[in-house]
Protein backbone atom coordinates (compact mmCIF):
# COMPACT_ATOMS: atom_id res chain seq x y z
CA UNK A 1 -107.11 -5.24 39.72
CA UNK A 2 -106.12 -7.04 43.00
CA UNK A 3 -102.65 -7.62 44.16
CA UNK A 4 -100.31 -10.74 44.03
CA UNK A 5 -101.00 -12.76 47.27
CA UNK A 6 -97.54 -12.68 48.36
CA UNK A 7 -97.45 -8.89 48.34
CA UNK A 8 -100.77 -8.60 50.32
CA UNK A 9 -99.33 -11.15 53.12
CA UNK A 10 -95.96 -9.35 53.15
CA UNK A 11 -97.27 -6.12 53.43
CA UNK A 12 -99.98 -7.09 56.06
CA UNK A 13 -97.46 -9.05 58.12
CA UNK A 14 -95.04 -5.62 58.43
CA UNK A 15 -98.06 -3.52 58.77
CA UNK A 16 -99.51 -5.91 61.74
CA UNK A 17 -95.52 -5.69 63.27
CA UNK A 18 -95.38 -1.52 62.90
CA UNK A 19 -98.50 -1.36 64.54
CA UNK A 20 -97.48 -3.93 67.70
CA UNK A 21 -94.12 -1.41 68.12
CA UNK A 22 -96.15 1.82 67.96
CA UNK A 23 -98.85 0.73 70.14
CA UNK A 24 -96.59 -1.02 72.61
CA UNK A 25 -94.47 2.01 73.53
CA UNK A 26 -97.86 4.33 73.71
CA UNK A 27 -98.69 1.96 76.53
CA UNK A 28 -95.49 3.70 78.19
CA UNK A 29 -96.83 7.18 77.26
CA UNK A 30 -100.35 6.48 77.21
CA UNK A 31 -102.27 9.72 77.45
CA UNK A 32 -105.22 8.07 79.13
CA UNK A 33 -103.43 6.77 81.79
CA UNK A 34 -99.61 7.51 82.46
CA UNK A 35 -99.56 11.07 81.27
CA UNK A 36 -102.40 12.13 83.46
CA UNK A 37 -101.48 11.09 86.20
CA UNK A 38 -97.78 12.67 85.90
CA UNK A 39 -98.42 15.83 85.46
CA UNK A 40 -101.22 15.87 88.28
CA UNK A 41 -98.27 14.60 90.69
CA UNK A 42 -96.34 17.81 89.03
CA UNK A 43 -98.98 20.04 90.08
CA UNK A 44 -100.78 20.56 87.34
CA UNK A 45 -104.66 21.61 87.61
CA UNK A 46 -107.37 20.40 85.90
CA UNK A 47 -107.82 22.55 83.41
CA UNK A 48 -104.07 21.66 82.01
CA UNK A 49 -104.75 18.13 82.40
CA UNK A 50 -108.07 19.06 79.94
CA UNK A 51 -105.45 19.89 77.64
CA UNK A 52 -104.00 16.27 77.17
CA UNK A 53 -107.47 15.37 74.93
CA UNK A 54 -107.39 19.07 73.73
CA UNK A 55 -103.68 18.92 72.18
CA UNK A 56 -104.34 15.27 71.33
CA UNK A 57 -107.52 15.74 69.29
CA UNK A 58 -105.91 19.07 67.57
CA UNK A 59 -103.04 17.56 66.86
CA UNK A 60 -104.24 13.93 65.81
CA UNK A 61 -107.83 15.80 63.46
CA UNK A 62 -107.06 18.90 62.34
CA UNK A 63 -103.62 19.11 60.22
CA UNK A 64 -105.20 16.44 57.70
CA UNK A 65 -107.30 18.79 55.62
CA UNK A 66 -104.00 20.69 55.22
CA UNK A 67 -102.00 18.37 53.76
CA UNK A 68 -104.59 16.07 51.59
CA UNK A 69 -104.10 17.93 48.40
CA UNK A 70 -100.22 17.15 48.49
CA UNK A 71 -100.94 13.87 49.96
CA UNK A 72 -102.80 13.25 46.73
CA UNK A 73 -99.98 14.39 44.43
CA UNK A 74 -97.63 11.45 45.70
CA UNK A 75 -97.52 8.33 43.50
CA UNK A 76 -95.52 6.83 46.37
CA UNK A 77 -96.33 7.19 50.41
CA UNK A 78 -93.72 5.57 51.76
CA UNK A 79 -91.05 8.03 52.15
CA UNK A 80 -93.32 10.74 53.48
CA UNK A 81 -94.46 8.31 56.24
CA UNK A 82 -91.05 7.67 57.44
CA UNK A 83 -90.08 11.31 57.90
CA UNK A 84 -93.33 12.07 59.63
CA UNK A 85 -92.78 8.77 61.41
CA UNK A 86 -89.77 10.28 62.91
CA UNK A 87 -91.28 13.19 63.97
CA UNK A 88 -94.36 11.28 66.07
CA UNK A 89 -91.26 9.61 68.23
CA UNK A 90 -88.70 12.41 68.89
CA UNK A 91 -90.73 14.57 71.06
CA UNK A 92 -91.08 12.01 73.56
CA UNK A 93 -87.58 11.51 73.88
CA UNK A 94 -87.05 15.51 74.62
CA UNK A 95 -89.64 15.45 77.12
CA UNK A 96 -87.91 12.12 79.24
CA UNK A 97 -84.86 14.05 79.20
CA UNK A 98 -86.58 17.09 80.92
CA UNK A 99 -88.47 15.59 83.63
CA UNK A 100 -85.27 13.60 84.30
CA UNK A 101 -83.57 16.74 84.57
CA UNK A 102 -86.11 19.59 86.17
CA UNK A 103 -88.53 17.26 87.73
CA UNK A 104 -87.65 18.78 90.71
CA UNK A 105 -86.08 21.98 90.18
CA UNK A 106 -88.77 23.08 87.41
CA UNK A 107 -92.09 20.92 87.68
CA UNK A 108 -93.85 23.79 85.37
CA UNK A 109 -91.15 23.32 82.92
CA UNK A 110 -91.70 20.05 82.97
CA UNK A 111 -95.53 19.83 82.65
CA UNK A 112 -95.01 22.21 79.24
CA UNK A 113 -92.72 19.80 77.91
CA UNK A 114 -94.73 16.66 78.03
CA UNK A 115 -97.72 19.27 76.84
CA UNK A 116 -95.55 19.71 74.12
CA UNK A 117 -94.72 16.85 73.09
CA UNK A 118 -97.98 15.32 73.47
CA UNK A 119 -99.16 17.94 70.06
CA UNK A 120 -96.31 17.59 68.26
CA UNK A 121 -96.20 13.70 68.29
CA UNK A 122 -99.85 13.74 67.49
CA UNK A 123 -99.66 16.69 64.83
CA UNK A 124 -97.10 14.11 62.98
CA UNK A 125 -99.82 11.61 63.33
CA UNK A 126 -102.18 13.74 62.31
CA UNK A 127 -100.15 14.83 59.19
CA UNK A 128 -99.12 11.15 58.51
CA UNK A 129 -102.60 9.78 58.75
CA UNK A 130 -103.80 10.40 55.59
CA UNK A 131 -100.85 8.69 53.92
CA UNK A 132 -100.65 5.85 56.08
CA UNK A 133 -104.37 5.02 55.10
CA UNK A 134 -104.09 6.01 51.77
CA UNK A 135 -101.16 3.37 51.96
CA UNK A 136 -103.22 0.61 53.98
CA UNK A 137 -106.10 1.13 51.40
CA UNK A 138 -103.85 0.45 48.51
CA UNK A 139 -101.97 -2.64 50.29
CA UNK A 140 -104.69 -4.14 52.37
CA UNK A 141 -107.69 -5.57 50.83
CA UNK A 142 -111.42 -4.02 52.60
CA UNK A 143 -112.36 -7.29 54.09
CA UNK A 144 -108.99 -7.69 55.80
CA UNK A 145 -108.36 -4.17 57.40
CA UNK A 146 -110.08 -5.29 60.35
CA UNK A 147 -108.34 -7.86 61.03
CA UNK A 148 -104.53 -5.98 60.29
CA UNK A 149 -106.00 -3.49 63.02
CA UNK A 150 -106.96 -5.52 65.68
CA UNK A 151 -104.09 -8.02 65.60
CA UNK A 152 -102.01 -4.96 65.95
CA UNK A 153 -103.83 -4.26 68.90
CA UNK A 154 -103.91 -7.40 70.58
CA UNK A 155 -100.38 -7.94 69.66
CA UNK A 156 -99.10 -4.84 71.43
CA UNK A 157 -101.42 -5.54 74.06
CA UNK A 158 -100.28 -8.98 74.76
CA UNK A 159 -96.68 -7.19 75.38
CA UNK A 160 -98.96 -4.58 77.18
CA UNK A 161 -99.66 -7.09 80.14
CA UNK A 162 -96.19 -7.44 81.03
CA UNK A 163 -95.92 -4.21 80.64
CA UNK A 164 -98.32 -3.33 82.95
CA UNK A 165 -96.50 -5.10 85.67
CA UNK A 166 -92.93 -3.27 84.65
CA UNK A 167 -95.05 -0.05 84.64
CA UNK A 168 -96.45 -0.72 88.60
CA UNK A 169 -92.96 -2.20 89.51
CA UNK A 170 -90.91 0.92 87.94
CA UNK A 171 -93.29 3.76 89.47
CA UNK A 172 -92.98 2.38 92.94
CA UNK A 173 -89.19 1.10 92.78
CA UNK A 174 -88.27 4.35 91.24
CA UNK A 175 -88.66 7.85 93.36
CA UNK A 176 -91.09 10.47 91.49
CA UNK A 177 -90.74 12.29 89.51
CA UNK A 178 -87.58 10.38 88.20
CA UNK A 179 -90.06 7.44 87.48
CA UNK A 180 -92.42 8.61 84.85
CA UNK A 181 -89.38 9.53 82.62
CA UNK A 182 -87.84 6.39 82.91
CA UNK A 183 -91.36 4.91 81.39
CA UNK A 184 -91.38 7.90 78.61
CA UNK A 185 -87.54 6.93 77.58
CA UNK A 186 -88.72 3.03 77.23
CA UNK A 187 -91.80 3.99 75.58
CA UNK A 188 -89.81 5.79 73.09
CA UNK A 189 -87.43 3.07 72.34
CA UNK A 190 -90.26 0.55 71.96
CA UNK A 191 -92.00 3.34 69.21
CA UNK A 192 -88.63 3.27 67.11
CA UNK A 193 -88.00 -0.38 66.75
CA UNK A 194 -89.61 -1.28 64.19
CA UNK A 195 -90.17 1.86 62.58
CA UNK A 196 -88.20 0.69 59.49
CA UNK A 197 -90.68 -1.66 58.59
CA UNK A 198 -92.61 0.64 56.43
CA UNK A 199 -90.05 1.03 54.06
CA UNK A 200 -90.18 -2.87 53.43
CA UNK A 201 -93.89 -2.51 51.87
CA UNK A 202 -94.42 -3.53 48.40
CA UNK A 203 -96.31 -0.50 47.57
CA UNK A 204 -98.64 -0.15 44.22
CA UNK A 205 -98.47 3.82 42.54
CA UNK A 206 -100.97 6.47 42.81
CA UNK A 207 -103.10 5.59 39.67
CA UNK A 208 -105.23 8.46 39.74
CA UNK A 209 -103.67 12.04 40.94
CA UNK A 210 -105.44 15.30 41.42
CA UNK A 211 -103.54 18.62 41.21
CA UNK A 212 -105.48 21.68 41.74
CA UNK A 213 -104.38 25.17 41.14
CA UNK A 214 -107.28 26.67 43.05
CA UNK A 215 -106.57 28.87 46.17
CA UNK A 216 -106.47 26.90 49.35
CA UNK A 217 -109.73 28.77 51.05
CA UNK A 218 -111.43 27.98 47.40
CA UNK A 219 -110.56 24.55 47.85
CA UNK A 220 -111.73 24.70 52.06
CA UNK A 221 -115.04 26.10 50.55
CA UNK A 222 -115.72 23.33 47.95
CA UNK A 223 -115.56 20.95 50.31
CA UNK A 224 -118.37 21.74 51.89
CA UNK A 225 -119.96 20.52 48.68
CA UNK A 226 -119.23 16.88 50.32
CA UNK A 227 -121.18 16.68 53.40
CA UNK A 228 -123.76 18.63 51.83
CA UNK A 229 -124.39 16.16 49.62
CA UNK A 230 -124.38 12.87 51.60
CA UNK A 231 -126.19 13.28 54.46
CA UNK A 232 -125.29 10.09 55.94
CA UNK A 233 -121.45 11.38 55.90
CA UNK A 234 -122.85 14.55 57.38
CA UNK A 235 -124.41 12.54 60.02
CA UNK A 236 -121.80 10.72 60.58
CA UNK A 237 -119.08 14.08 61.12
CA UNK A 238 -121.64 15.21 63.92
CA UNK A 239 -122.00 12.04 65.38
CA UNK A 240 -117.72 12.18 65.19
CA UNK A 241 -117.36 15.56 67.46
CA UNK A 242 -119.70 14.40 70.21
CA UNK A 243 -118.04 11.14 70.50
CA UNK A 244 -114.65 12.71 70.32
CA UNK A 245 -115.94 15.17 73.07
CA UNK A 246 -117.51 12.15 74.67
CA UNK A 247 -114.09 10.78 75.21
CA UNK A 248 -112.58 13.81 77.17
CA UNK A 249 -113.50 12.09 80.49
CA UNK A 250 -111.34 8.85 79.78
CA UNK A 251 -108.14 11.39 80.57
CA UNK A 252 -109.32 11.99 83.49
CA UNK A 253 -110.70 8.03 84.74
CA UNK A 254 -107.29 7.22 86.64
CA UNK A 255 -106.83 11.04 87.81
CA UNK A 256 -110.01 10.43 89.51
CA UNK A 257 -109.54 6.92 90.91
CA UNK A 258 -106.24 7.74 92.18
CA UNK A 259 -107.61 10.32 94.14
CA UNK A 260 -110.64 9.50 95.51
CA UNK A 261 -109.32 6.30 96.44
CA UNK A 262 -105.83 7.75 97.96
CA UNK A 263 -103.94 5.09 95.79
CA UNK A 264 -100.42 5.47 94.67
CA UNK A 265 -99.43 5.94 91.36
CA UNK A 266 -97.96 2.60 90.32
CA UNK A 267 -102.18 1.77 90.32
CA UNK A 268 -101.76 2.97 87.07
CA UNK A 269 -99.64 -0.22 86.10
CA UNK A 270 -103.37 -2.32 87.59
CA UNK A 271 -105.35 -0.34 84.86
CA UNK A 272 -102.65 -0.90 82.34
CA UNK A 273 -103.31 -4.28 82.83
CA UNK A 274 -106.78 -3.91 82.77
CA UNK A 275 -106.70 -1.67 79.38
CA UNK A 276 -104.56 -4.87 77.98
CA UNK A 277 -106.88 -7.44 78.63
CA UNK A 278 -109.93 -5.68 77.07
CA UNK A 279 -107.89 -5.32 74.05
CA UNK A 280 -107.13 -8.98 74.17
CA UNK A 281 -110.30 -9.92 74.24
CA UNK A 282 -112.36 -7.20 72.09
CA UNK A 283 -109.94 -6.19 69.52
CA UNK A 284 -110.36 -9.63 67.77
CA UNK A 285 -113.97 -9.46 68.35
CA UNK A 286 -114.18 -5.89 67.18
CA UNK A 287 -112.08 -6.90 63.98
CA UNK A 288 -114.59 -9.88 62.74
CA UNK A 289 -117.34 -7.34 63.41
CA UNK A 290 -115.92 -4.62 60.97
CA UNK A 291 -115.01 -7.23 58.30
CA UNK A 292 -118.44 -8.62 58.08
CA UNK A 293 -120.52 -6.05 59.11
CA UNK A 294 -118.90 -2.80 58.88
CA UNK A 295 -117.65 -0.31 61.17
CA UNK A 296 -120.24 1.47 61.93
CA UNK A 297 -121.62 -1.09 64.30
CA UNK A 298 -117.58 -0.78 66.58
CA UNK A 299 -119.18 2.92 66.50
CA UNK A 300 -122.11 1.95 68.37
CA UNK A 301 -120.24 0.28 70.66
CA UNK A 302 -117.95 2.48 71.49
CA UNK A 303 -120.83 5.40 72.19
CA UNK A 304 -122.30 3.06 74.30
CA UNK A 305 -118.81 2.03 76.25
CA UNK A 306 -118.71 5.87 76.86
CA UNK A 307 -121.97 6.06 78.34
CA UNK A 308 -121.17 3.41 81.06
CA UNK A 309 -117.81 4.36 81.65
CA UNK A 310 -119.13 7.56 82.42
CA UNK A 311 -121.70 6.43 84.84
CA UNK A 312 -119.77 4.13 86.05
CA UNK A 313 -116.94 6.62 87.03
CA UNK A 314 -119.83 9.34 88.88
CA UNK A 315 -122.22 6.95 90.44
CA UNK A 316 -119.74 3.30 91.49
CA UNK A 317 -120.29 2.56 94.84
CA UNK A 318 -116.76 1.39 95.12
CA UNK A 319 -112.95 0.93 93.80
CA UNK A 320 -113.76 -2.20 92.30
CA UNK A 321 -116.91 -1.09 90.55
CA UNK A 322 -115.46 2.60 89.59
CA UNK A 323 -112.61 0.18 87.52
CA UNK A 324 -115.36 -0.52 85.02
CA UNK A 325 -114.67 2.95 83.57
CA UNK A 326 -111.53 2.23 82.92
CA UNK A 327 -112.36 -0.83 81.30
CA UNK A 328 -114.72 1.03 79.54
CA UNK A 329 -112.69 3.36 78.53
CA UNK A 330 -110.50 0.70 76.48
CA UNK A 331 -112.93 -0.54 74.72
CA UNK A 332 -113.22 2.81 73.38
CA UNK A 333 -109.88 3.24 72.30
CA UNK A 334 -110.22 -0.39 70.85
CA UNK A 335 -113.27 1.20 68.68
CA UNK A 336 -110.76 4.13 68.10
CA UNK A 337 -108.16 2.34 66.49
CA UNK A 338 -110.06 -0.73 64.47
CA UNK A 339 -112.74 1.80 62.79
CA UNK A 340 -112.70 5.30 63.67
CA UNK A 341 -110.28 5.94 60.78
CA UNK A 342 -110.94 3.09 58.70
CA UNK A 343 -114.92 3.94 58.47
CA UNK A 344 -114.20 7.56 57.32
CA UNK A 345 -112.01 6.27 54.29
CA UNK A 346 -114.93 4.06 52.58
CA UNK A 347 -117.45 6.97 52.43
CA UNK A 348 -115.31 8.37 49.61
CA UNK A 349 -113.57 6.62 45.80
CA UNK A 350 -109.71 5.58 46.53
CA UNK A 351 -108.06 8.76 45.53
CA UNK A 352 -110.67 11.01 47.83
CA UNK A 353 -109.47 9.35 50.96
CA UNK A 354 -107.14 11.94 51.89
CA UNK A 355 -109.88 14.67 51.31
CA UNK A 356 -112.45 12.59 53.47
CA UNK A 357 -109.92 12.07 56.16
CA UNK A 358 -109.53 15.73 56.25
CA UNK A 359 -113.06 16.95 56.65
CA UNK A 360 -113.57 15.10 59.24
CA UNK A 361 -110.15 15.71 60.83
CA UNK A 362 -111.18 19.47 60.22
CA UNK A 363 -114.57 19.60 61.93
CA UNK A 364 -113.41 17.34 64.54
CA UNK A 365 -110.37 19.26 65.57
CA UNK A 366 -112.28 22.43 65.23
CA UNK A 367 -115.03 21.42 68.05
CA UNK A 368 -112.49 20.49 70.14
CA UNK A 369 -111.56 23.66 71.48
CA UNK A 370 -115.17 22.74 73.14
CA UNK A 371 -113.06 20.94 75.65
CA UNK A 372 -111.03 24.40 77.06
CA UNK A 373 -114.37 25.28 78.57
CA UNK A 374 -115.09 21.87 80.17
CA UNK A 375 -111.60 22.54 81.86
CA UNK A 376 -112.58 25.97 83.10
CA UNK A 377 -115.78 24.71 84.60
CA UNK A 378 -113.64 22.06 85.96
CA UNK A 379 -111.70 24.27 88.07
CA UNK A 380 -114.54 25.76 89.49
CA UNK A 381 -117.21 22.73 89.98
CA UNK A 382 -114.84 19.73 90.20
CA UNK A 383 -114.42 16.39 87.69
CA UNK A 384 -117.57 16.04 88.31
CA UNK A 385 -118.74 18.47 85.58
CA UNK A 386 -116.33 16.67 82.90
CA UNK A 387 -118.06 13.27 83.88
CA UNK A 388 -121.55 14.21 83.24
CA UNK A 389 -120.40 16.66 80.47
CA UNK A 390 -119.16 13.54 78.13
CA UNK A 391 -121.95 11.41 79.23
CA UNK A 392 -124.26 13.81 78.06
CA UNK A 393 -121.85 13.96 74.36
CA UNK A 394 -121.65 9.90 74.43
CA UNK A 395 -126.30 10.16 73.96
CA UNK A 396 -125.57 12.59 71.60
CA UNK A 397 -123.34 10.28 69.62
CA UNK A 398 -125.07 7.00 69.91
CA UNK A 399 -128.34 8.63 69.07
CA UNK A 400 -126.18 10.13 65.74
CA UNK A 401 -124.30 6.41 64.82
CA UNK A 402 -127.81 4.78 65.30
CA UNK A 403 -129.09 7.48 62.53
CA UNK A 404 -126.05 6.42 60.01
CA UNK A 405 -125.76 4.68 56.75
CA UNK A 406 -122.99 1.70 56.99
CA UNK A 407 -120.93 3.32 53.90
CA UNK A 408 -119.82 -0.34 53.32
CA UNK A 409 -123.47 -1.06 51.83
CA UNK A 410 -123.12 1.20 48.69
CA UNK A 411 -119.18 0.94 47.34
CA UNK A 412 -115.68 -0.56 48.88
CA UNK A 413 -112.50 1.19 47.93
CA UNK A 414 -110.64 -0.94 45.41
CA UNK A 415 -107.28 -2.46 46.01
CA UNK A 416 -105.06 -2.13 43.01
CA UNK A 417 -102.22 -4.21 41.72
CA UNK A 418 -98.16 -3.51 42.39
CA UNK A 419 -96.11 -3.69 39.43
């Protein structure tokens, strides 16, 4: 049963606004960009920089299989995504307020906190994820999610090229380290403005619920049942942790232009709006792609973005050329956004999306903690290592996506009515 077309315009026009706030005021807090490059100015090595992707991954992957059972038992996701909501936003907040205070007096303290906040704003996420798709599934029809996730890309990154210039203008009008604060605090005002949206939806019930009264390491075990029986999914999860790994080295793109260039830090505001106009331009692009064809192609893509921003960023024979990584690199996080989660929900029926999200989330975050020895090495070889490290991971993955069923060809989730 399909919904009423005024509640499937309604509810993609607040879910296209949400998504313009939230990925406007990550711009501000970006973790590929601005984050890096403020805690190397605080000191920090490269092995703590390795654990921006690290805490990021954990946090964003691996809560989900932890949560999908209760997800599941929720006729309504509304609420639940609010609260978590809250929790994604706060952090940063706390962590602006800290490096406006100890910046100087405390730059370890300081590092920690952003650390800190970095996990528990992506734990939220990573907690909130399976509701919010389980919610998009339900209110978005398949042929359309492509498009409600790249306009709200390319709507946040229109803003995103102004703020690019406010980001270059702020980091060298304001002295470090009071600077990269002052972008955190209007980061974090951008992320709650239009938070409240969500609870405007027009949101159908849960029609089918599962409650299981198994143990939780009974349940962990049974779903290994899944992948072993759908080895295109299976494919697709290893495929998943190379990429993932893959995309390490895209923390560590402006770290490394910054300082083998000797540029200042409000460069970062230039790849800004670098990052903004690639998501201008391939975020539509990207969106038509997934509609028609399916995702799986955006995951081709974005192995094969990896694999030249990675050899762009070792072997570029200058600053010009080295800014295709960076470029690159957004296209990437363009894939990320349009399909990464949105392929993983149509291998599974409508009230398994929460369990599929988690499997994936739970083999992804677990190979992960791959990246702590990439930051060891790090400290002893150089970037260097990182570099061809995730070009090595982005093969791996391309050779994986190219090996992959498009889940798309055998059964769409349905969309069912709101009463």
């Amino acid at each position: 049963m399909t919904q009423h077309p005024q509640h499937i315009k309604r509810n993609f026009a607040l879910n296209t606004l949400d998504g313009i706030s939230f990925f406007a005021g990550m711009i501000f807090l970006s973790p590929e960009s601005v984050l890096p490059v403020y805690i190397e100015k605080l000191g920090a090595t490269p092995l703590l920089i390795t654990l921006i992707p690290l805490l990021r991954n954990l946090g964003v992957f691996f809560p989900a299989i932890f949560v999908a059972r209760y997800i599941q038992t929720l006729r309504y996701k509304k609420n639940y995504i609010l609260i978590l909501g809250i929790l994604q936003r706060i952090p940063w907040l706390i962590a602006a307020l800290i490096g406006m205070r100890c910046g100087r007096s405390n730059p370890d303290l300081v590092i920690w906190s952003v650390l800190a906040a970095l996990f528990i704003a992506h734990a939220a996420a990573g907690v909130n994820i399976p509701a919010f798709f389980d919610l998009t599934v339900k209110t978005v029809p398949l042929t359309m999610r492509g498009r409600l996730f790249a306009l709200r890309n390319v709507g946040s990154y229109l803003v995103g090229l102004a703020c690019g210039g406010l980001i270059s203008w702020i980091l060298g009008a304001v002295p470090f380290p009071t600077n990269f604060p002052v972008l955190m605090l209007i980061g974090f005002g951008i992320l709650m403005l239009y938070l409240p949206a969500i609870a405007l939806h027009r949101e159908p019930p849960t029609k089918r619920l599962i409650f299981s009264t198994e143990s939780f390491g009974t349940y962990l075990r049974s779903l290994k049942a899944i992948p072993a029986a759908n080895p295109p999914f299976r494919r697709y999860i290893v495929g998943r942790i190379f990429f993932v790994l893959a995309f390490t080295s895209y923390s560590y793109f402006a770290v490394r232009l910054i300082g083998r260039y000797g540029l200042h830090e409000s460069e970062v505001g230039v790849f800004t709006i670098i990052i903004a106009l690639v998501y201008i331009v391939a975020n539509p692009v990207l969106g038509i792609i997934s509609d028609r064809y399916g995702h799986l192609v955006n995951h081709i893509i974005g192995a094969a973005a990896l694999i030249i921003g990675n050899m762009a960023i070792l072997l570029a024979p200058s600053y010009p050329v080295a800014l295709i990584s960076i470029a690159m690199g957004a296209l990437t996080l363009c894939v990320n956004s349009v399909s990464l989660f949105a392929m993983t929900v149509e291998f599974g029926q409508e009230h398994e999306i929460p369990v599929y999200i988690g499997i994936v989330g739970l083999a992804v975050g677990a190979a992960s903690l791959l990246i702590i020895p990439l930051g060891f090495l790090a400290n002893v070889f150089g970037l260097d290592f990182i570099f061809w490290g995730c070009l090595a991971a982005s093969i791996l993955s391309l050779i994986l996506f190219l090996r992959v069923e498009e889940p798309r060809n055998r059964r769409p989730p349905a969309v069912v009515d709101a009463r």
